[in-house]
Protein backbone atom coordinates (compact mmCIF):
# COMPACT_ATOMS: atom_id res chain seq x y z
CA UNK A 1 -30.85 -0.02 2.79
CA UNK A 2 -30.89 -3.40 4.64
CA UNK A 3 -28.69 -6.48 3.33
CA UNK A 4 -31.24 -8.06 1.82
CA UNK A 5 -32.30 -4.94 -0.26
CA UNK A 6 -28.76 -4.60 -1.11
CA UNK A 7 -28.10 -8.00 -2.36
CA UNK A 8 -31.28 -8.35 -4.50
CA UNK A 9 -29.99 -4.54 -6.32
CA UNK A 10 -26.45 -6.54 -6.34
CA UNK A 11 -27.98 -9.17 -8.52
CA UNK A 12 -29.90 -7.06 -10.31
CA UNK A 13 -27.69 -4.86 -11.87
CA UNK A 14 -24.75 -8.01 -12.29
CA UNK A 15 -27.62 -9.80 -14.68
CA UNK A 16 -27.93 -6.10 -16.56
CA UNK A 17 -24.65 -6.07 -17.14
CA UNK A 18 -23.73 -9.63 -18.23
CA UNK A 19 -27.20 -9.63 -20.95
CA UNK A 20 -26.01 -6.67 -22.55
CA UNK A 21 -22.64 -8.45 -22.41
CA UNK A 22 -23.47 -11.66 -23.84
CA UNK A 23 -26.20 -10.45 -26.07
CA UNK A 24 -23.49 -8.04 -28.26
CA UNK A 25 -20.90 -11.01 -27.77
CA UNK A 26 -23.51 -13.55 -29.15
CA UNK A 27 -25.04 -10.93 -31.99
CA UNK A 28 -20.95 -10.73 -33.26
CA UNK A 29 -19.74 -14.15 -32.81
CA UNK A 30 -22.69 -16.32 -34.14
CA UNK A 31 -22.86 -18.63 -31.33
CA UNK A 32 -26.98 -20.08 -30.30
CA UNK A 33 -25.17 -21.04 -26.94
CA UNK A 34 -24.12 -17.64 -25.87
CA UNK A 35 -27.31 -16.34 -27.02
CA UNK A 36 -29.07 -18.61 -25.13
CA UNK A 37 -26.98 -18.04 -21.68
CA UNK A 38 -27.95 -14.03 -22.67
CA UNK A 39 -31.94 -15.32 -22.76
CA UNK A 40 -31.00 -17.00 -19.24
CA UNK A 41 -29.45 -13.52 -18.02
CA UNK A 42 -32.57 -11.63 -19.02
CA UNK A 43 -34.54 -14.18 -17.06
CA UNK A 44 -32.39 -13.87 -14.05
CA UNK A 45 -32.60 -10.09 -14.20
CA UNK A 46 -36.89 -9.79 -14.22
CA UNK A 47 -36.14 -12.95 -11.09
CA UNK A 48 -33.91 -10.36 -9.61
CA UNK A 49 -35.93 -7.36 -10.23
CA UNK A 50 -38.85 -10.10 -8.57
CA UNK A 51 -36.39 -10.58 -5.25
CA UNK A 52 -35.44 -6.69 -4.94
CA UNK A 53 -39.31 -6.25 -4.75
CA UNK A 54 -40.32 -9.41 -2.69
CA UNK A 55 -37.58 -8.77 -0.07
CA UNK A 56 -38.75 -4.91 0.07
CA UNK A 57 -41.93 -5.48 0.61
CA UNK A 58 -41.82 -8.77 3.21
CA UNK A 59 -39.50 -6.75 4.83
CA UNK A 60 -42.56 -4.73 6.30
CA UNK A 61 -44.24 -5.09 9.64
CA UNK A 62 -47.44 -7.18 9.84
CA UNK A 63 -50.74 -3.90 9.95
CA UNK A 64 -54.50 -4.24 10.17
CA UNK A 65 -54.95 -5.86 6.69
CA UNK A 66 -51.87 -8.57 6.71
CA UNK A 67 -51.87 -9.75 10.15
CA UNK A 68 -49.44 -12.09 9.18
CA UNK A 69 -47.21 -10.31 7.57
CA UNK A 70 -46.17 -10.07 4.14
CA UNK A 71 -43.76 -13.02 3.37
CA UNK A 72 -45.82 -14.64 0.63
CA UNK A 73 -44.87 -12.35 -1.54
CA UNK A 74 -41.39 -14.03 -1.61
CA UNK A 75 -43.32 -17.08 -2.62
CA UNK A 76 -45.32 -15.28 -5.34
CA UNK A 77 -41.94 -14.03 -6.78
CA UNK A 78 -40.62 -17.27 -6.77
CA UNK A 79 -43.39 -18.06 -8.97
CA UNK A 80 -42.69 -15.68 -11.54
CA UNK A 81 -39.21 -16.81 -11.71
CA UNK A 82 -40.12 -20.32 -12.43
CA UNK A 83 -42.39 -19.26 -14.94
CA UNK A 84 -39.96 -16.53 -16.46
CA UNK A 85 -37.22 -19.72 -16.69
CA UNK A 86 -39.72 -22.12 -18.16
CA UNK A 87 -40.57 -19.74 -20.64
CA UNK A 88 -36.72 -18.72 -21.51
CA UNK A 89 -36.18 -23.00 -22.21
CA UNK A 90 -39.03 -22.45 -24.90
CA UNK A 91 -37.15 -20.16 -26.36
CA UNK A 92 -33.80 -21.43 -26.04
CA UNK A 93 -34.99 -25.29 -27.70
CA UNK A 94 -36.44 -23.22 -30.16
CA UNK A 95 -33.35 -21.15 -31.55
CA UNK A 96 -31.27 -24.89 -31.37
CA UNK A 97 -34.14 -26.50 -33.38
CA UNK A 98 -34.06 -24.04 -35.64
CA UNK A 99 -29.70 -24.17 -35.74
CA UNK A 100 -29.60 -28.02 -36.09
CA UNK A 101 -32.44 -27.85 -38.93
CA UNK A 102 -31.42 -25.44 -41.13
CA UNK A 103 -27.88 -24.54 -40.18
CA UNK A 104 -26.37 -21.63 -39.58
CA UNK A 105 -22.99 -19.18 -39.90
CA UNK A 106 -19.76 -20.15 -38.60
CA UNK A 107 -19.05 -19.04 -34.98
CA UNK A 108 -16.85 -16.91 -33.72
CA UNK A 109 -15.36 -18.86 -30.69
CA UNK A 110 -12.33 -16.00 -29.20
CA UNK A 111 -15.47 -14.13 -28.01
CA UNK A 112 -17.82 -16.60 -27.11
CA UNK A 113 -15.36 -17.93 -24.73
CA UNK A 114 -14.02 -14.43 -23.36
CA UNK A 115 -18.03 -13.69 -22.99
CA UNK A 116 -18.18 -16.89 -21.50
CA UNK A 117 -15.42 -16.46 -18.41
CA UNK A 118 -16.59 -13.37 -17.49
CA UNK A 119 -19.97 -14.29 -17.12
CA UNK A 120 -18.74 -17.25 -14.73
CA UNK A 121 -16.40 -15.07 -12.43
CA UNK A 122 -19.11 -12.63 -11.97
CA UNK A 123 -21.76 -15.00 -11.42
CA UNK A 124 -19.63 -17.02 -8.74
CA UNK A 125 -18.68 -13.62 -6.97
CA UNK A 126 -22.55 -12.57 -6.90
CA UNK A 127 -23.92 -15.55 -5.76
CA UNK A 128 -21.83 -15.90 -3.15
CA UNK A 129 -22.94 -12.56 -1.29
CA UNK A 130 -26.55 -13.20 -2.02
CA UNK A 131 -26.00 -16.64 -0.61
CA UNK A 132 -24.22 -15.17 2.60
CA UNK A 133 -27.17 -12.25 2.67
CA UNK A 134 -29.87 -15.19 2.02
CA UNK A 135 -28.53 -16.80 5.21
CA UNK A 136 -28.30 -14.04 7.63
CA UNK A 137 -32.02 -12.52 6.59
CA UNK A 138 -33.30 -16.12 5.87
CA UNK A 139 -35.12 -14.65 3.04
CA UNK A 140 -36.24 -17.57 0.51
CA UNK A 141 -36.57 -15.14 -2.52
CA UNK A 142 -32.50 -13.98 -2.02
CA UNK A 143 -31.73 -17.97 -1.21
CA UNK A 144 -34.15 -18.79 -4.69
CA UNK A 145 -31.56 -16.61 -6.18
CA UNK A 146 -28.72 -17.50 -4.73
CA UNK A 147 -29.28 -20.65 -5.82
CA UNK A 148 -30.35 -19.32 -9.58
CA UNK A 149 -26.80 -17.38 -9.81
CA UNK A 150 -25.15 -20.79 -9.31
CA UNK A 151 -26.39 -22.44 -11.88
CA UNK A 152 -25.30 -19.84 -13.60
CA UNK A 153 -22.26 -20.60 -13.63
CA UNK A 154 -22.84 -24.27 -14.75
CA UNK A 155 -24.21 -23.24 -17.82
CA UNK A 156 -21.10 -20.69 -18.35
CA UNK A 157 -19.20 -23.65 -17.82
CA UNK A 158 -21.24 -25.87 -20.82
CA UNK A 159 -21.45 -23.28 -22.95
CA UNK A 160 -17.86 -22.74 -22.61
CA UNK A 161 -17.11 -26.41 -23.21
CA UNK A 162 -18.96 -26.55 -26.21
CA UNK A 163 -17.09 -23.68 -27.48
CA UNK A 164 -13.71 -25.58 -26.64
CA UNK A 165 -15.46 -28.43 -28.88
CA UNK A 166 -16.27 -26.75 -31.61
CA UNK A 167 -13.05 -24.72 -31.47
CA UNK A 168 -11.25 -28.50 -31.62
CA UNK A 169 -13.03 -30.23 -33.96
CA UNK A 170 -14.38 -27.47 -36.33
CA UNK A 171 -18.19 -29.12 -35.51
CA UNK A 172 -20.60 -26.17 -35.27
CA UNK A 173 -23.50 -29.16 -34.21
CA UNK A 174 -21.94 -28.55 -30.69
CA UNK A 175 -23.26 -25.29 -29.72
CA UNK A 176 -26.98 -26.17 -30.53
CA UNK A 177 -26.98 -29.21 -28.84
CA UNK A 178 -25.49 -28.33 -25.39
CA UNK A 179 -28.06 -25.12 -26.11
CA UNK A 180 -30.80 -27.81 -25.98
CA UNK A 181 -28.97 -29.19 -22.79
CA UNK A 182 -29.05 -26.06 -20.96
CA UNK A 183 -33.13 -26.08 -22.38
CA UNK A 184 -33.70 -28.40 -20.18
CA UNK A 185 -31.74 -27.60 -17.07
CA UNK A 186 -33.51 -24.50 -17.02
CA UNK A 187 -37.25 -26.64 -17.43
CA UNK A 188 -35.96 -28.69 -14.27
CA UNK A 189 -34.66 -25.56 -12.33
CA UNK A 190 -38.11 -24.20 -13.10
CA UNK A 191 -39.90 -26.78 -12.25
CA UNK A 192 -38.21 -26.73 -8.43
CA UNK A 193 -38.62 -23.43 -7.87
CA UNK A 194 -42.32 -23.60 -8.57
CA UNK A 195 -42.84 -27.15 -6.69
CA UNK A 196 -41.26 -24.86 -3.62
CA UNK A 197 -43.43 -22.18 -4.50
CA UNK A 198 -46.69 -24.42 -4.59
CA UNK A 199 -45.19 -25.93 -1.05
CA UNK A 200 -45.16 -22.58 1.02
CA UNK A 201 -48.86 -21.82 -0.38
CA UNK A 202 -49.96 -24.78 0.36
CA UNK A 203 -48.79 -24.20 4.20
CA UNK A 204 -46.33 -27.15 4.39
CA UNK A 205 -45.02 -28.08 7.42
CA UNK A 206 -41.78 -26.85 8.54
CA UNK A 207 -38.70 -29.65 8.31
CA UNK A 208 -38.26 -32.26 10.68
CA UNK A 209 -35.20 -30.56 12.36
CA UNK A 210 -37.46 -27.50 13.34
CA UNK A 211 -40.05 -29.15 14.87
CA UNK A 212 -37.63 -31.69 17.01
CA UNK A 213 -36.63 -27.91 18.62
CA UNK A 214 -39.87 -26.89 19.03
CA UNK A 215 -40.54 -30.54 20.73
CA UNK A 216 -36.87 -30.51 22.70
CA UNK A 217 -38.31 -26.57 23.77
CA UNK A 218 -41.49 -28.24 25.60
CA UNK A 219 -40.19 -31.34 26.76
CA UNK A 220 -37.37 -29.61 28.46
CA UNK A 221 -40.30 -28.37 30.75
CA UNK A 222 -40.99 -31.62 32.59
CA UNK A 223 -42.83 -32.13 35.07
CA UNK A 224 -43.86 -28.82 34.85
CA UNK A 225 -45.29 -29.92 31.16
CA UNK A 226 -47.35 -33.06 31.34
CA UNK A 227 -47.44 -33.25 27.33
CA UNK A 228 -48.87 -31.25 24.31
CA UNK A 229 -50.79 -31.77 21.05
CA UNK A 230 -51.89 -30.67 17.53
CA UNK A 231 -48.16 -29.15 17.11
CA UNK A 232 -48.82 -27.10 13.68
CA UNK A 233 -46.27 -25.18 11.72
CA UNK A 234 -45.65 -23.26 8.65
CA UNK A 235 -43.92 -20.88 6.83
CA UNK A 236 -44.63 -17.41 5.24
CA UNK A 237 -41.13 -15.87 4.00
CA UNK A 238 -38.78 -15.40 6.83
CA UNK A 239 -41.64 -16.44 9.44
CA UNK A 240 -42.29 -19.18 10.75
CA UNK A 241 -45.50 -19.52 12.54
CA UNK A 242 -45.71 -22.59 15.39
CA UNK A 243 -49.10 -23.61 17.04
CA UNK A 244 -49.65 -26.66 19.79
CA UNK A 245 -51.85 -27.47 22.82
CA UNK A 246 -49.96 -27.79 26.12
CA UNK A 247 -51.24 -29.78 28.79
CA UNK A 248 -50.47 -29.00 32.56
CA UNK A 249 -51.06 -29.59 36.13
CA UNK A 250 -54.94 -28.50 36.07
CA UNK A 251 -54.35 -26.70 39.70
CA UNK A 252 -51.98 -24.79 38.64
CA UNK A 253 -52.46 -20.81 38.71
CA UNK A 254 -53.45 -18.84 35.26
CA UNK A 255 -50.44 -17.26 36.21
CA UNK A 256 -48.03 -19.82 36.40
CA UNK A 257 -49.17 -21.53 33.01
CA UNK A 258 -48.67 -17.63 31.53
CA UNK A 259 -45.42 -17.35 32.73
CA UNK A 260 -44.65 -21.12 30.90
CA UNK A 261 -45.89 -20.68 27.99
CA UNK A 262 -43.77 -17.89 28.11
CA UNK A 263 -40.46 -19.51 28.74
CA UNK A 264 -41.67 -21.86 26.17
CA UNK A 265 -41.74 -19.43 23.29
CA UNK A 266 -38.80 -17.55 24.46
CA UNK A 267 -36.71 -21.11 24.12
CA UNK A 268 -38.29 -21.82 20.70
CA UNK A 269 -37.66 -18.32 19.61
CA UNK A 270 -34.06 -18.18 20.26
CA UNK A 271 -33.40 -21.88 18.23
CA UNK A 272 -35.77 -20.90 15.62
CA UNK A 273 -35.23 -17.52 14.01
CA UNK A 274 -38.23 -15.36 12.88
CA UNK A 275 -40.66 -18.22 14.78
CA UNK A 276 -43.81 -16.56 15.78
CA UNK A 277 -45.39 -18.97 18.71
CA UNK A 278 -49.12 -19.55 19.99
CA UNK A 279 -49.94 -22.03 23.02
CA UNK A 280 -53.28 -22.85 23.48
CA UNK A 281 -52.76 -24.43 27.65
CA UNK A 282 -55.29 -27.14 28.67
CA UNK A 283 -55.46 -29.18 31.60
CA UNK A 284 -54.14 -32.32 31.95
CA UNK A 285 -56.80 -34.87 32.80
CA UNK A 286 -54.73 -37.89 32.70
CA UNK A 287 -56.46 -39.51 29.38
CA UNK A 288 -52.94 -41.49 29.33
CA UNK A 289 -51.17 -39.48 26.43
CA UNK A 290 -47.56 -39.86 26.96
CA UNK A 291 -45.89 -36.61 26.65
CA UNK A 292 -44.82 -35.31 23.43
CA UNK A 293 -47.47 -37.56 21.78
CA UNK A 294 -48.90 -35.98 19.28
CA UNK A 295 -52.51 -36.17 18.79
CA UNK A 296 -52.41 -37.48 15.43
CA UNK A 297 -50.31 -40.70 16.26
CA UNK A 298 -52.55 -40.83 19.74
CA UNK A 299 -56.07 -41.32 17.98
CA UNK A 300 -57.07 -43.51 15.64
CA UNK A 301 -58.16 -41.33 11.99
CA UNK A 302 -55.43 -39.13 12.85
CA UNK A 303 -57.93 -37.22 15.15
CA UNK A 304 -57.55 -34.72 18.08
CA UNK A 305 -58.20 -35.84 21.60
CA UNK A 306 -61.29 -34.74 23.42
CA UNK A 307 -61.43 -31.42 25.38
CA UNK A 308 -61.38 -31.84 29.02
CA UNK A 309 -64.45 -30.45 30.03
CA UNK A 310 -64.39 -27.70 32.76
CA UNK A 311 -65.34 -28.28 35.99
CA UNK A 312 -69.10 -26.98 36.91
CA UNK A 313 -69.64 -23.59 38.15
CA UNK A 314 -70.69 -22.75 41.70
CA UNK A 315 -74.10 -22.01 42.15
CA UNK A 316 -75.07 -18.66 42.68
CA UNK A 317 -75.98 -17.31 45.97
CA UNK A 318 -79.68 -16.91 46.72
CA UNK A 319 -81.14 -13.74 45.48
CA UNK A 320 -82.18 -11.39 48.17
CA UNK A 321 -85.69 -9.78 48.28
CA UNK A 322 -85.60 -6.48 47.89
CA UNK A 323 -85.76 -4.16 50.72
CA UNK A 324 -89.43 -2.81 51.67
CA UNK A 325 -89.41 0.84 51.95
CA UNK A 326 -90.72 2.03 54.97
CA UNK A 327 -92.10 5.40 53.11
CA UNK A 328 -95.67 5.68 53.58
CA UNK A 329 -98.25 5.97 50.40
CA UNK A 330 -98.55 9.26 48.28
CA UNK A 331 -101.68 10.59 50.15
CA UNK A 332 -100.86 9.31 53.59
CA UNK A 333 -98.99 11.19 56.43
CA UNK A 334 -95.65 10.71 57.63
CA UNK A 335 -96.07 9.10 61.41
């Protein structure tokens, strides 16, 4: 079982334990907010269950039918935790409506608050070694989570405050209201998990920082490197997949270009984790692109620069007639 396997279970069975935890604790004491943080566990247990099976199954070699892999399916989980959140805020605003409408028994606060602590000690512990194990795999389903777990412990932290409230003042109105609070945290967490989601489908580029490697990785090449275009990047789970045109010395040996391009990569490769490199080599014809131009800031519209067309073939040589064969007829004597 690989670290990223093992963090996912981690977080999986942490949100099993706190639900049935805070769902008994909320059942006895009364209290819509510690209901509502069990609601959130139960969501953060199917996004778990999500990341144990995203991570497992990215975490397989690219075959015949995925070519590129299988790190979408980190994005598709992160999906169904934003929708799994969203819905879990219904549900939550609900339950408060309902509690600041009509009212509703006295809470028990002693175990709302124990319920409370735990949940926030547990959650800080967890999401700290999903964060570390979200790091070291780059895996954005166990970083998605990482990043769930800690808000987490925010909403421990409200729903313990508005325990300490209504312990202080006797004012039940407390727990329904920072209930709706925590409503619409979890609508806003939602909505930037799927915006991230929608991102990575979309084929975004990769940030700034990554591509100024990839750039410093060429450049670093001059003179041997007279410049390169159409630099392309994107992401698919812990991949990231890099594409430009590199322009060189057009009398320079098929073999020499192979042999940069391959030092290229290799650079890129060892900056970049997980960075999966294609270099398309032209020759330079001296169109006056600076190096490190990029094509889209070179043209006008944004558009690519000619191709440099290829020099003419030589002709072939002239086709020899066919040798006569000095065998006489069929019919006729040999001489």
């Amino acid at each position: 079982m690989n670290i990223a396997v093992r963090a996912a279970t981690l977080s999986l069975f942490s949100n099993l334990s706190l639900l049935i935890l805070k769902l008994v604790v909320g059942l006895i004491s009364g209290s819509i907010g510690v209901l509502s943080d069990a609601m959130d566990s139960g969501e953060d247990m199917v996004a778990s269950a999500a990341a144990l099976f995203s991570v497992s199954i990215a975490h397989r070699p690219a075959d015949q039918e995925h070519p590129y892999g299988h790190g979408k399916v980190e994005t598709l989980a992160a999906a169904v935790e934003a929708g799994v959140i969203s819905l879990g805020g219904v549900f939550i605003a609900y339950q408060a409506t309902e509690r600041i409408v009509h009212g509703g028994q006295d809470i028990d606060v002693g175990l709302g608050l124990m319920a409370m602590a735990v949940a926030a000690v547990l959650n800080t512990l967890v999401s700290r070694y999903v964060g570390k194990a979200a790091k070291a795999t780059e895996s954005l389903a166990l970083a998605s989570d990482a990043k769930h777990l800690q808000t987490n412990v925010v909403q421990a932290l409200a729903v313990f405050t508005a325990l300490v409230l209504v312990s202080i003042t006797g004012i039940n109105l407390f727990d329904p209201i920072v209930a709706l609070l925590l409503a619409a945290y979890l609508w806003f967490t939602a909505f930037g998990l799927l915006r991230n989601a929608v991102a990575e489908i979309m084929d975004v580029r990769l940030p700034e920082e990554d591509e100024r490697q990839v750039r410093q990785s060429v450049l670093e090449r001059l003179p041997e490197v007279r410049g390169f275009h159409d630099l392309r990047t994107r992401r698919s789970g812990r991949l990231r997949y890099i594409e430009l045109h590199l322009l060189v010395e057009p009398t320079r040996t098929i073999q020499e270009v192979h042999d940069l391009c391959d030092q290229i990569e290799a650079d890129i490769e060892e900056h970049l984790s997980g960075a999966i490199v294609t270099i398309h080599a032209e020759p330079d014809d001296g169109g006056g692109q600076e190096p490190g131009e990029s094509a889209a800031s070179a043209r006008p519209g944004g558009r690519s620069p000619p191709r440099v067309p290829l020099p003419p073939l030589p002709p072939l040589p002239p086709r020899r007639s066919p040798r006569r064969s000095r065998r006489p007829p069929r019919g006729q004597p040999r001489r």
